[in-house]
Protein backbone atom coordinates (compact mmCIF):
# COMPACT_ATOMS: atom_id res chain seq x y z
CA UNK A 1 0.00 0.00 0.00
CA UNK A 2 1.19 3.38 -0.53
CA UNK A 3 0.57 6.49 1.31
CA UNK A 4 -0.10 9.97 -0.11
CA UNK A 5 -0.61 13.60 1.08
CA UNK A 6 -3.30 15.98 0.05
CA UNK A 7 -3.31 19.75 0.54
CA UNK A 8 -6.35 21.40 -0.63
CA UNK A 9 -5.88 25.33 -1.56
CA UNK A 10 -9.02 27.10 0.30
CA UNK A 11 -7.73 24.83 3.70
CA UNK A 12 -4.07 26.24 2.72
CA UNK A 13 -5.16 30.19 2.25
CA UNK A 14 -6.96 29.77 5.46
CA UNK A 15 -10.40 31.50 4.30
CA UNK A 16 -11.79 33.30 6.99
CA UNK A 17 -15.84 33.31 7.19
CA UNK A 18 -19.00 30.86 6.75
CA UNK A 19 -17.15 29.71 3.08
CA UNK A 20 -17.64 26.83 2.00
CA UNK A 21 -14.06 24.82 1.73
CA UNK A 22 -14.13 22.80 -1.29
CA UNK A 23 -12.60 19.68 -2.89
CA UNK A 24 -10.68 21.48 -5.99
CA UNK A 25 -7.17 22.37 -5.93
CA UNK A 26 -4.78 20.69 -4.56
CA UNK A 27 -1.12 19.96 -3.92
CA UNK A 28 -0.49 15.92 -3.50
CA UNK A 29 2.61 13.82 -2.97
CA UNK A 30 2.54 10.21 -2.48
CA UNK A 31 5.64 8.79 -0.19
CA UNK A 32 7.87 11.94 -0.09
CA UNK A 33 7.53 12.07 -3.95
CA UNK A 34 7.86 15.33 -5.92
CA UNK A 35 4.39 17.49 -5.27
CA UNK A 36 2.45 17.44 -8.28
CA UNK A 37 -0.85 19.49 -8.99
CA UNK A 38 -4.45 18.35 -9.01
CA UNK A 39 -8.01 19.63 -9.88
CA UNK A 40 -9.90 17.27 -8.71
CA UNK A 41 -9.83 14.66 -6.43
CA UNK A 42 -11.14 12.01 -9.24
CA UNK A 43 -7.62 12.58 -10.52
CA UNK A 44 -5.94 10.82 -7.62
CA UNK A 45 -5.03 7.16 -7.81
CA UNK A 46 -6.98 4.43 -5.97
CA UNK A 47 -4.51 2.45 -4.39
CA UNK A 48 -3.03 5.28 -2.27
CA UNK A 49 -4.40 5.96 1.44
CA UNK A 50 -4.54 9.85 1.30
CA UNK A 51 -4.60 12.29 4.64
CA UNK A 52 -5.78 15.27 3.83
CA UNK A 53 -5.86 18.90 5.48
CA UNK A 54 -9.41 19.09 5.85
CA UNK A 55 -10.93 19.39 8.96
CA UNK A 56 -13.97 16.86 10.21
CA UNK A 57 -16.55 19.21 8.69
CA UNK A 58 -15.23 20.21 5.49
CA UNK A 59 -14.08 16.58 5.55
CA UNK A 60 -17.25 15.35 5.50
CA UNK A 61 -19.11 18.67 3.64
CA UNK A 62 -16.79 17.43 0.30
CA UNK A 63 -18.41 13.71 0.79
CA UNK A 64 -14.73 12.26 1.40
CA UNK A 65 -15.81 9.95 4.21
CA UNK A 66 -17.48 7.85 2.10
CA UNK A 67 -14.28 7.34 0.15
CA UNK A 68 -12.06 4.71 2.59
CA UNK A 69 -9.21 5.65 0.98
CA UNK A 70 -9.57 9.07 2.56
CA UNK A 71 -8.71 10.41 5.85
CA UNK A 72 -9.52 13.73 7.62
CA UNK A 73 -6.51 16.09 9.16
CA UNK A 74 -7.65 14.77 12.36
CA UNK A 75 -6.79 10.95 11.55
CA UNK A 76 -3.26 10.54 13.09
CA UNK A 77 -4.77 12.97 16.48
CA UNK A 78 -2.85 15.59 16.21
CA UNK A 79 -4.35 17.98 13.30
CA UNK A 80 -2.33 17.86 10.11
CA UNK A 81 -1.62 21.83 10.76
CA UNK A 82 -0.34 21.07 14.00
CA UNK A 83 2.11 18.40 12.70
CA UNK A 84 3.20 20.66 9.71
CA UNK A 85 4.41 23.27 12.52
CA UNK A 86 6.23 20.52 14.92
CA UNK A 87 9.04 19.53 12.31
CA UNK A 88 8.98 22.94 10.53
CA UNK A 89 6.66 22.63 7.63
CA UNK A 90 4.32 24.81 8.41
CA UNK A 91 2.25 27.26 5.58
CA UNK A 92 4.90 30.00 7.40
CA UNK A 93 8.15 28.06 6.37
CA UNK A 94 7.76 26.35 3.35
CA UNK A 95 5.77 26.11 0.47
CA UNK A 96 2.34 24.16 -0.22
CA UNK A 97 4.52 21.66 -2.64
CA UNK A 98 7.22 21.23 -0.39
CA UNK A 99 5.13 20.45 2.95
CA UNK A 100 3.15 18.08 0.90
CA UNK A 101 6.30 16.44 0.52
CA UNK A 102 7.72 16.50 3.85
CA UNK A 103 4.06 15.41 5.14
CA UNK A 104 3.73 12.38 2.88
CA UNK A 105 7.12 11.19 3.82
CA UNK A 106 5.76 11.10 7.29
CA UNK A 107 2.22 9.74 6.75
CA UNK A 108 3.73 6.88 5.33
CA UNK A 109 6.66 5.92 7.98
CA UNK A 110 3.52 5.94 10.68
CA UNK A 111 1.17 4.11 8.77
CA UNK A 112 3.66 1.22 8.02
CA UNK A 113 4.79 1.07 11.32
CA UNK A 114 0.56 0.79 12.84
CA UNK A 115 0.12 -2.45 9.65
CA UNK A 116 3.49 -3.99 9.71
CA UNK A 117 4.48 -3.51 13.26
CA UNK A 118 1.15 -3.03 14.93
CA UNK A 119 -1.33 -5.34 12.59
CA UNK A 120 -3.63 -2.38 11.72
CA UNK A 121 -5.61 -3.50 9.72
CA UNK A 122 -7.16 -0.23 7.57
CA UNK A 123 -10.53 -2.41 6.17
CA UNK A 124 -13.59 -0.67 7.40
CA UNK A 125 -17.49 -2.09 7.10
CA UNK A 126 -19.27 1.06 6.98
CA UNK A 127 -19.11 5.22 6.00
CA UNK A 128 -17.15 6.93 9.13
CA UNK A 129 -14.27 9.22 10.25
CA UNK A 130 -12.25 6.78 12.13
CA UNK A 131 -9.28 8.35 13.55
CA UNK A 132 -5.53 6.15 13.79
CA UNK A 133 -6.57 5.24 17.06
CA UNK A 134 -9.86 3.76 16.37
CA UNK A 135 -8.28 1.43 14.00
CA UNK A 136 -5.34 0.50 16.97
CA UNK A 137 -7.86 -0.42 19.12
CA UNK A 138 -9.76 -2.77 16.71
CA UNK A 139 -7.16 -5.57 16.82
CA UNK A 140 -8.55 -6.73 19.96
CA UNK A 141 -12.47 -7.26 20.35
CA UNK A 142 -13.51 -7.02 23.73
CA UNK A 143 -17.06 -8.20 23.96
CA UNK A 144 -16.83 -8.01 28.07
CA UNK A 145 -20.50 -5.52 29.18
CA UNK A 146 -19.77 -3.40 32.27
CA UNK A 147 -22.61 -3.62 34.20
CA UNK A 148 -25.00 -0.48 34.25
CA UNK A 149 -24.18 0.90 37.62
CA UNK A 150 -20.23 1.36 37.59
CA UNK A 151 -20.13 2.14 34.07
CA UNK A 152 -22.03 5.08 34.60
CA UNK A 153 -19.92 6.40 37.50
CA UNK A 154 -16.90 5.43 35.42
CA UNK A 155 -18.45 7.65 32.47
CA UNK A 156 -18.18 10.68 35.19
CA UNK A 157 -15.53 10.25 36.08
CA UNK A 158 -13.91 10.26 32.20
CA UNK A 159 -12.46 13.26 31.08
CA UNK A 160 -9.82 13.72 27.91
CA UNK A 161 -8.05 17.30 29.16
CA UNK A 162 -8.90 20.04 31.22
CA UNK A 163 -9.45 23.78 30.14
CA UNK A 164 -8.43 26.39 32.19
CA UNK A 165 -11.45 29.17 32.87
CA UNK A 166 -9.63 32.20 32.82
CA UNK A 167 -9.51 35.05 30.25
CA UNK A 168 -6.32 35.72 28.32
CA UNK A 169 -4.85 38.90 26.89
CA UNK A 170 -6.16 40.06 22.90
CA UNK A 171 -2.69 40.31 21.71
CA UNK A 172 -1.17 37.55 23.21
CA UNK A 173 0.61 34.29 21.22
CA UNK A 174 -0.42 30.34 21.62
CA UNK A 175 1.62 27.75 21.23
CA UNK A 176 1.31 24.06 22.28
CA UNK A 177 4.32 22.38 24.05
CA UNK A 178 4.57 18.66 24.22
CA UNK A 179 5.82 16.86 26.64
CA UNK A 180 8.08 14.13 24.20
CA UNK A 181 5.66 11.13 22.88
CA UNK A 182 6.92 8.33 23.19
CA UNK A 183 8.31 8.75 26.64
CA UNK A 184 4.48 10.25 27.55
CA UNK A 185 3.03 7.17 26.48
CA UNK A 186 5.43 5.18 28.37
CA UNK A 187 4.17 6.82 31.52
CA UNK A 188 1.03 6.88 31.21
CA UNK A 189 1.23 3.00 30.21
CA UNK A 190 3.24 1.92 32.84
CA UNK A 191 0.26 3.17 35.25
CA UNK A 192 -1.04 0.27 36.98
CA UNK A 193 -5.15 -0.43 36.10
CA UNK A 194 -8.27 -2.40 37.28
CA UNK A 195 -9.92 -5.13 36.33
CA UNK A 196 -12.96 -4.49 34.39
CA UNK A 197 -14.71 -7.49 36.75
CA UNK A 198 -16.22 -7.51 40.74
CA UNK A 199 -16.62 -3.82 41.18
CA UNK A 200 -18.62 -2.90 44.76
CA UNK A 201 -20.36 -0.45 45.66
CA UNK A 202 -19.66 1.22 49.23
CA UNK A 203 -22.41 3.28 50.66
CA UNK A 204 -21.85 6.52 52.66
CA UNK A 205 -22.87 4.05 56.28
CA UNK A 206 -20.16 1.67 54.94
CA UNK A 207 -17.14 3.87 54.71
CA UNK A 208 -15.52 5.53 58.02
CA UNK A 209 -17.22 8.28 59.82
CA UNK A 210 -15.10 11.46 58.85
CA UNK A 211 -14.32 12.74 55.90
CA UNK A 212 -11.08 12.75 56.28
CA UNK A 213 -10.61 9.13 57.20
CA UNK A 214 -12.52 8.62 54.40
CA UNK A 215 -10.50 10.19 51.84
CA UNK A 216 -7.14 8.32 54.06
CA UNK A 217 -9.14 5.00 53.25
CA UNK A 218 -9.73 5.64 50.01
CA UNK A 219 -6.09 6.02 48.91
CA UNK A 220 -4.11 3.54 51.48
CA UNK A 221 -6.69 1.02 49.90
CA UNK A 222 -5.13 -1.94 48.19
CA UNK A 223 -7.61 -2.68 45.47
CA UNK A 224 -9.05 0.37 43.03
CA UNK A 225 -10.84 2.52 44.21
CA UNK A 226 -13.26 4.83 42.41
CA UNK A 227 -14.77 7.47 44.53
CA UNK A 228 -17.99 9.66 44.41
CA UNK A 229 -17.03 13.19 45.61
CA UNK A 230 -17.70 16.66 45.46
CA UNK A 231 -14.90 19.09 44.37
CA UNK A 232 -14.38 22.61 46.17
CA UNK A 233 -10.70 23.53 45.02
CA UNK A 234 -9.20 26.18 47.44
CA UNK A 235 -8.48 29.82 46.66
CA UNK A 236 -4.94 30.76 45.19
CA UNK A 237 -3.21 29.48 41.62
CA UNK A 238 -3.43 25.89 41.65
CA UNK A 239 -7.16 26.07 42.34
CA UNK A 240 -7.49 27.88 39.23
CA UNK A 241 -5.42 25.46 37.41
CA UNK A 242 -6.98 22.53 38.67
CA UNK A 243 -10.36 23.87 36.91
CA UNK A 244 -12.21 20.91 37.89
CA UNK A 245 -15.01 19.98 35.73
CA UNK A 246 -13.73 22.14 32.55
CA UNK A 247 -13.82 20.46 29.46
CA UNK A 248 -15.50 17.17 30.20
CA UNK A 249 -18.28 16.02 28.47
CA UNK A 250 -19.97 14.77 31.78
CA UNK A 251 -20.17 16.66 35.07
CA UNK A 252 -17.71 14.99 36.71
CA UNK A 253 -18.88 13.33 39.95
CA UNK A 254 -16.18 10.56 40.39
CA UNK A 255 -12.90 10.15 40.62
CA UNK A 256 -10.03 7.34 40.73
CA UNK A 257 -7.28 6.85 42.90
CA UNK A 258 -4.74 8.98 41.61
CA UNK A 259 -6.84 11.47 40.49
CA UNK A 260 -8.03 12.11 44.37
CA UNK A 261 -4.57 11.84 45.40
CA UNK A 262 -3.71 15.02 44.03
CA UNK A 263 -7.21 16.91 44.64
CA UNK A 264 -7.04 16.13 48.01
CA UNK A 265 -3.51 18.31 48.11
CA UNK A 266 -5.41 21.41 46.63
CA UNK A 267 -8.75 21.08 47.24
CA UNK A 268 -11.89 20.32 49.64
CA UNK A 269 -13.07 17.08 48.78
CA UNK A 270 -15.97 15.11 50.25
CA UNK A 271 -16.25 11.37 49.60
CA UNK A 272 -19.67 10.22 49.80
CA UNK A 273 -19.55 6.99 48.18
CA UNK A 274 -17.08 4.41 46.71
CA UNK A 275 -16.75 1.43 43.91
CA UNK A 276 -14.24 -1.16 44.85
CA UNK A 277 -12.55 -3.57 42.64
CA UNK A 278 -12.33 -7.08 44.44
CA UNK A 279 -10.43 -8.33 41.07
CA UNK A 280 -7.66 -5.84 41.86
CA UNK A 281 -5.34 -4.78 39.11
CA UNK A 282 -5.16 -6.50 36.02
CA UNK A 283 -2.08 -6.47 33.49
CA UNK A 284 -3.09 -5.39 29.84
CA UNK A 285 -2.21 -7.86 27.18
CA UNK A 286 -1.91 -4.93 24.50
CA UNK A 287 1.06 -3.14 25.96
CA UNK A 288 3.20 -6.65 24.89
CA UNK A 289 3.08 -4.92 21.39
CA UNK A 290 4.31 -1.24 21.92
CA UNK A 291 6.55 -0.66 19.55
CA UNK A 292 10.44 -0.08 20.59
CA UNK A 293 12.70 0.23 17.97
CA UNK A 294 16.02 0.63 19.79
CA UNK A 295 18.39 3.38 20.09
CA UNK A 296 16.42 5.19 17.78
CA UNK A 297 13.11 5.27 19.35
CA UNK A 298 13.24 8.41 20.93
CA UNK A 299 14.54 9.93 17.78
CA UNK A 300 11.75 9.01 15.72
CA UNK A 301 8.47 11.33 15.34
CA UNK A 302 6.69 9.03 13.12
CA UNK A 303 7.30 6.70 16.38
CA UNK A 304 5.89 9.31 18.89
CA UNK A 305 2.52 9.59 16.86
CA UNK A 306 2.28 5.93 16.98
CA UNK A 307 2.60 5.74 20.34
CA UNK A 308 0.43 8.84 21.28
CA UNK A 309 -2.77 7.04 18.99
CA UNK A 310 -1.74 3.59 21.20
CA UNK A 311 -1.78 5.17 24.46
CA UNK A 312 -4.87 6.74 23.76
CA UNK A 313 -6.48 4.01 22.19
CA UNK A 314 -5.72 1.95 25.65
CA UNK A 315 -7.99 4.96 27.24
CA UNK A 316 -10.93 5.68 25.31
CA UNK A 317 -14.24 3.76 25.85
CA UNK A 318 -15.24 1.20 23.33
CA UNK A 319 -18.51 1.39 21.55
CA UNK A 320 -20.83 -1.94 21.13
CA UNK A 321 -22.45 -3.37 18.06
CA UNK A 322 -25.85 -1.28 19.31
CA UNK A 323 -23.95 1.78 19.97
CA UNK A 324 -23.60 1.80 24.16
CA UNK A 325 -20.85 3.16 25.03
CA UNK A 326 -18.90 1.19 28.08
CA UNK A 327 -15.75 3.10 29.74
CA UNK A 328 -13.26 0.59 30.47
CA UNK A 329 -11.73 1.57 34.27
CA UNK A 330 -7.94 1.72 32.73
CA UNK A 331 -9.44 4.60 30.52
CA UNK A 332 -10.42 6.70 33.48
CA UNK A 333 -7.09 5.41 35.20
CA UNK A 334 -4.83 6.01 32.17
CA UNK A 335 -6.43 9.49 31.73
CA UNK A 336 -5.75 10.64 35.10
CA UNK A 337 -2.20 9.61 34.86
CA UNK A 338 -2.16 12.10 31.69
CA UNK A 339 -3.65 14.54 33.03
CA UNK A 340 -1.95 15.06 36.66
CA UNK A 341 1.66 14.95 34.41
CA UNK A 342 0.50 17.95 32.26
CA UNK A 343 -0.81 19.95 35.35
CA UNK A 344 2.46 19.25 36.96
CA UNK A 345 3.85 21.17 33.96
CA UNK A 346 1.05 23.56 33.79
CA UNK A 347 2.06 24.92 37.65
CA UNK A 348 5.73 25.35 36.31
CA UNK A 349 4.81 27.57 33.30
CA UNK A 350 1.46 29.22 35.21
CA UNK A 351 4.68 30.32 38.15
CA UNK A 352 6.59 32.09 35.40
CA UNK A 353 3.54 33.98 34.42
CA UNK A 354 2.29 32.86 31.11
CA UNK A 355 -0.91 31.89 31.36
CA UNK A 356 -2.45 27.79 30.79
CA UNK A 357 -4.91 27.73 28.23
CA UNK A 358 -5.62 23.58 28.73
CA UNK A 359 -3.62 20.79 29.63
CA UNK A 360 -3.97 16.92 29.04
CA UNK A 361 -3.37 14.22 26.04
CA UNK A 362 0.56 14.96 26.07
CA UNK A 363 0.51 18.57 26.00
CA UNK A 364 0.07 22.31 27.68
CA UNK A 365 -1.31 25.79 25.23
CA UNK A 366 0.01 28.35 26.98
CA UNK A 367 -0.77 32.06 25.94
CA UNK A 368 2.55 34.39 26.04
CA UNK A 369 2.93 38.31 25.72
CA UNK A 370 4.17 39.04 22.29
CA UNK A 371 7.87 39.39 22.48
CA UNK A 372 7.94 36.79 24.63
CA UNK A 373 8.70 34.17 22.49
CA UNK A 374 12.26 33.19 23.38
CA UNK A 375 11.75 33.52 27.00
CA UNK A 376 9.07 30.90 26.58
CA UNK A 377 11.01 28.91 24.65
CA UNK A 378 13.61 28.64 26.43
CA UNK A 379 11.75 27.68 29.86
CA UNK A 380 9.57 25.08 28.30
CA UNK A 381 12.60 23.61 26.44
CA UNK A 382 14.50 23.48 30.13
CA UNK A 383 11.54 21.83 31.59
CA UNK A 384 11.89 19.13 28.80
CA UNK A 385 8.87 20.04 26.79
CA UNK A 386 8.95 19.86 22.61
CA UNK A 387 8.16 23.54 21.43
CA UNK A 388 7.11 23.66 17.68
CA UNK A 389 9.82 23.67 15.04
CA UNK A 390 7.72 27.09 13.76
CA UNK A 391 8.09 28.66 16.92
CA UNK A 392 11.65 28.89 16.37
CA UNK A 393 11.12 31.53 13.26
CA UNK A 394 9.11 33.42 15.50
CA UNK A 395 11.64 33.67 17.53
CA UNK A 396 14.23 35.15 14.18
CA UNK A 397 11.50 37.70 13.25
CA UNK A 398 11.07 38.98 16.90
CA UNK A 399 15.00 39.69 16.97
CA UNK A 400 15.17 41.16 13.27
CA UNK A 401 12.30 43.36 14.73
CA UNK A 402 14.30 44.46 17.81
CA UNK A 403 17.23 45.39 15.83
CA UNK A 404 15.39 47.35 13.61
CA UNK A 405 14.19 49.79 16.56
């Protein structure tokens, strides 16, 4: 199979408005190969998997999802935009031909590592926009049903990232820094998880009398715990970082192990219930294929997206055959992991007054004064984080412009 890039123009000029993007135009390249022109996507050969640089909606506006040879900018999780920036081949530094190029080099290291290393397999039965992931975490069926009652406290206590409520500055800069793939995933996979089997359900009469003891019990517990609370955080900066409830699709009501561990350190929590897992914690048979390629692994980007889509296939719920959606406990386990290791970093850049936008899934947006750049650069690059490759040209043009005054 090969692998091919396509760049439509109106995603390219970045049309502002209620325009329709269209399906005409384009700038292709199929495994690195020199950038060629296109009018229409019925030019484009069918045995090539094409990514494109449309978003979900145009995606789907332009009728592409029914084509299964045809992915949206979305498909490897991080948007095609956003990937163009990280190694420098953004609509800033090089030319529509040329990041074509550079893009479908990329696409197709990643997608022969997920079906030669990882046994993707990229058949689909039906008209969808299935994301990298999606197709990761098809290899294994799992047919097990949670039962009613803890998968809907598991489902609130699920959340992806956290956004920060706070209001930023007109003229100030965004940029995304990553903490590095590939050793994110390795942390958040090495997180010990529960069983998805013999979860109990401990009333308020059942748990010790003070809150307090409560919380004590619920964290020197041996087995997982999932706990029904309610979330005060405290005045000051890492109340307003913790932001709890921002930017999950359910109110959050529950929360695991971890998770309470570090609320408890910054906030007023109240346990008033608790699931227990008498099955304990459970090894997962899909972390014996993570790829590791050696010395190298750390070098390679195409690796780090590969393991980002893995580590988030491992936490995402699964849907059935009749469309119920059951949250698997190592999702909401797995998730917290994530998201505690970005706040961590979010503190760090919040103390040398930039302000957090979100955190979670691998990364921190942080807003920054304009002229800031290198100062933010620098600090996130001494705290270990991966600042975009396009950042760094910011960085040139903010010096050219200080020598010019």
């Amino acid at each position: 199979m090969r692998y091919g890039v396509v760049m439509f123009d109106d995603e390219v000029r970045k049309s502002s408005g209620n325009k329709k993007r269209v399906a005409n135009g384009a700038s292709v390249s199929i495994d690195g190969g020199t950038s060629r022109r296109i009018v229409s996507v019925s030019e484009l050969e069918s045995d090539v998997k094409w990514l494109t640089n449309f978003g979900f909606t145009d995606f789907n506006a332009n009728g592409l999802g029914r084509n299964p040879n045809f992915y949206f900018s979305g498909f490897l999780r991080t948007e095609f935009r956003a990937i163009a920036e990280e190694i420098g081949a953004g609509s800033e530094q090089l030319s529509a031909d040329k990041t074509a190029e550079m893009m479908s080099t990329l696409f197709g290291r990643v997608m022969r590592v997920a079906t030669g290393t990882l046994g993707v397999d990229l058949k689909t039965n039906s008209i969808s926009t299935k994301g990298l992931a999606d197709f990761i975490a098809a290899r294994i069926i799992n047919r097990n049903k949670i039962p009613d009652e803890i998968n809907t406290a598991l489902s609130h206590a699920y959340q992806t990232y956290t956004t920060v409520m706070a209001r930023v500055p007109r003229d100030w800069k965004k940029v995304m820094l990553r903490t590095p793939r590939y050793l994110h995933a390795l942390d958040v996979l090495s997180t010990p998880v529960p069983s998805e089997s013999q979860w109990v359900y401990l009333q308020n009469a059942r748990l010790p009398e003070s809150n307090s003891d409560r919380i004590g019990w619920c964290l020197g517990n041996e087995l997982p715990v999932l706990a029904n609370v309610v979330v005060k955080p405290r005045r000051g900066e890492y109340g307003s970082l913790i932001s709890y409830n921002a930017g999950a699709a359910n109110a959050r009501t529950w929360v695991c192990q971890p998770e309470l561990l570090m609320l408890a350190q910054y906030c007023d929590v109240e346990v008033i219930g608790a699931f227990v897992c008498e099955a304990g914690f459970e090894a997962q048979k899909e972390i014996e294929s993570f790829p590791d390629f050696g010395d190298f692994t750390l070098a390679s980007f195409s690796l780090g997206l590969i393991a980002e889509n893995f580590w988030v296939s491992m936490a995402s719920p699964r849907t059935s055959p009749t469309n119920q959606k059951f949250f698997p406990p190592r999702a909401i386990w797995y998730r917290a992991t994530d998201r505690i290791s970005m706040f961590m970093q979010a503190v760090k850049l919040q103390r040398e007054k930039f302000q957090v936008y979100s955190y979670g899934l691998g990364n921190v947006t942080v807003y920054y004064p304009p002229g800031a750049t290198k100062d933010m650069t620098d600090f996130a690059l001494a705290m270990g984080l991966d600042v975009p490759a396009a950042t760094f040209a910011e960085i040139r043009t903010e010096l050219r412009l200080n020598e010019d005054e």
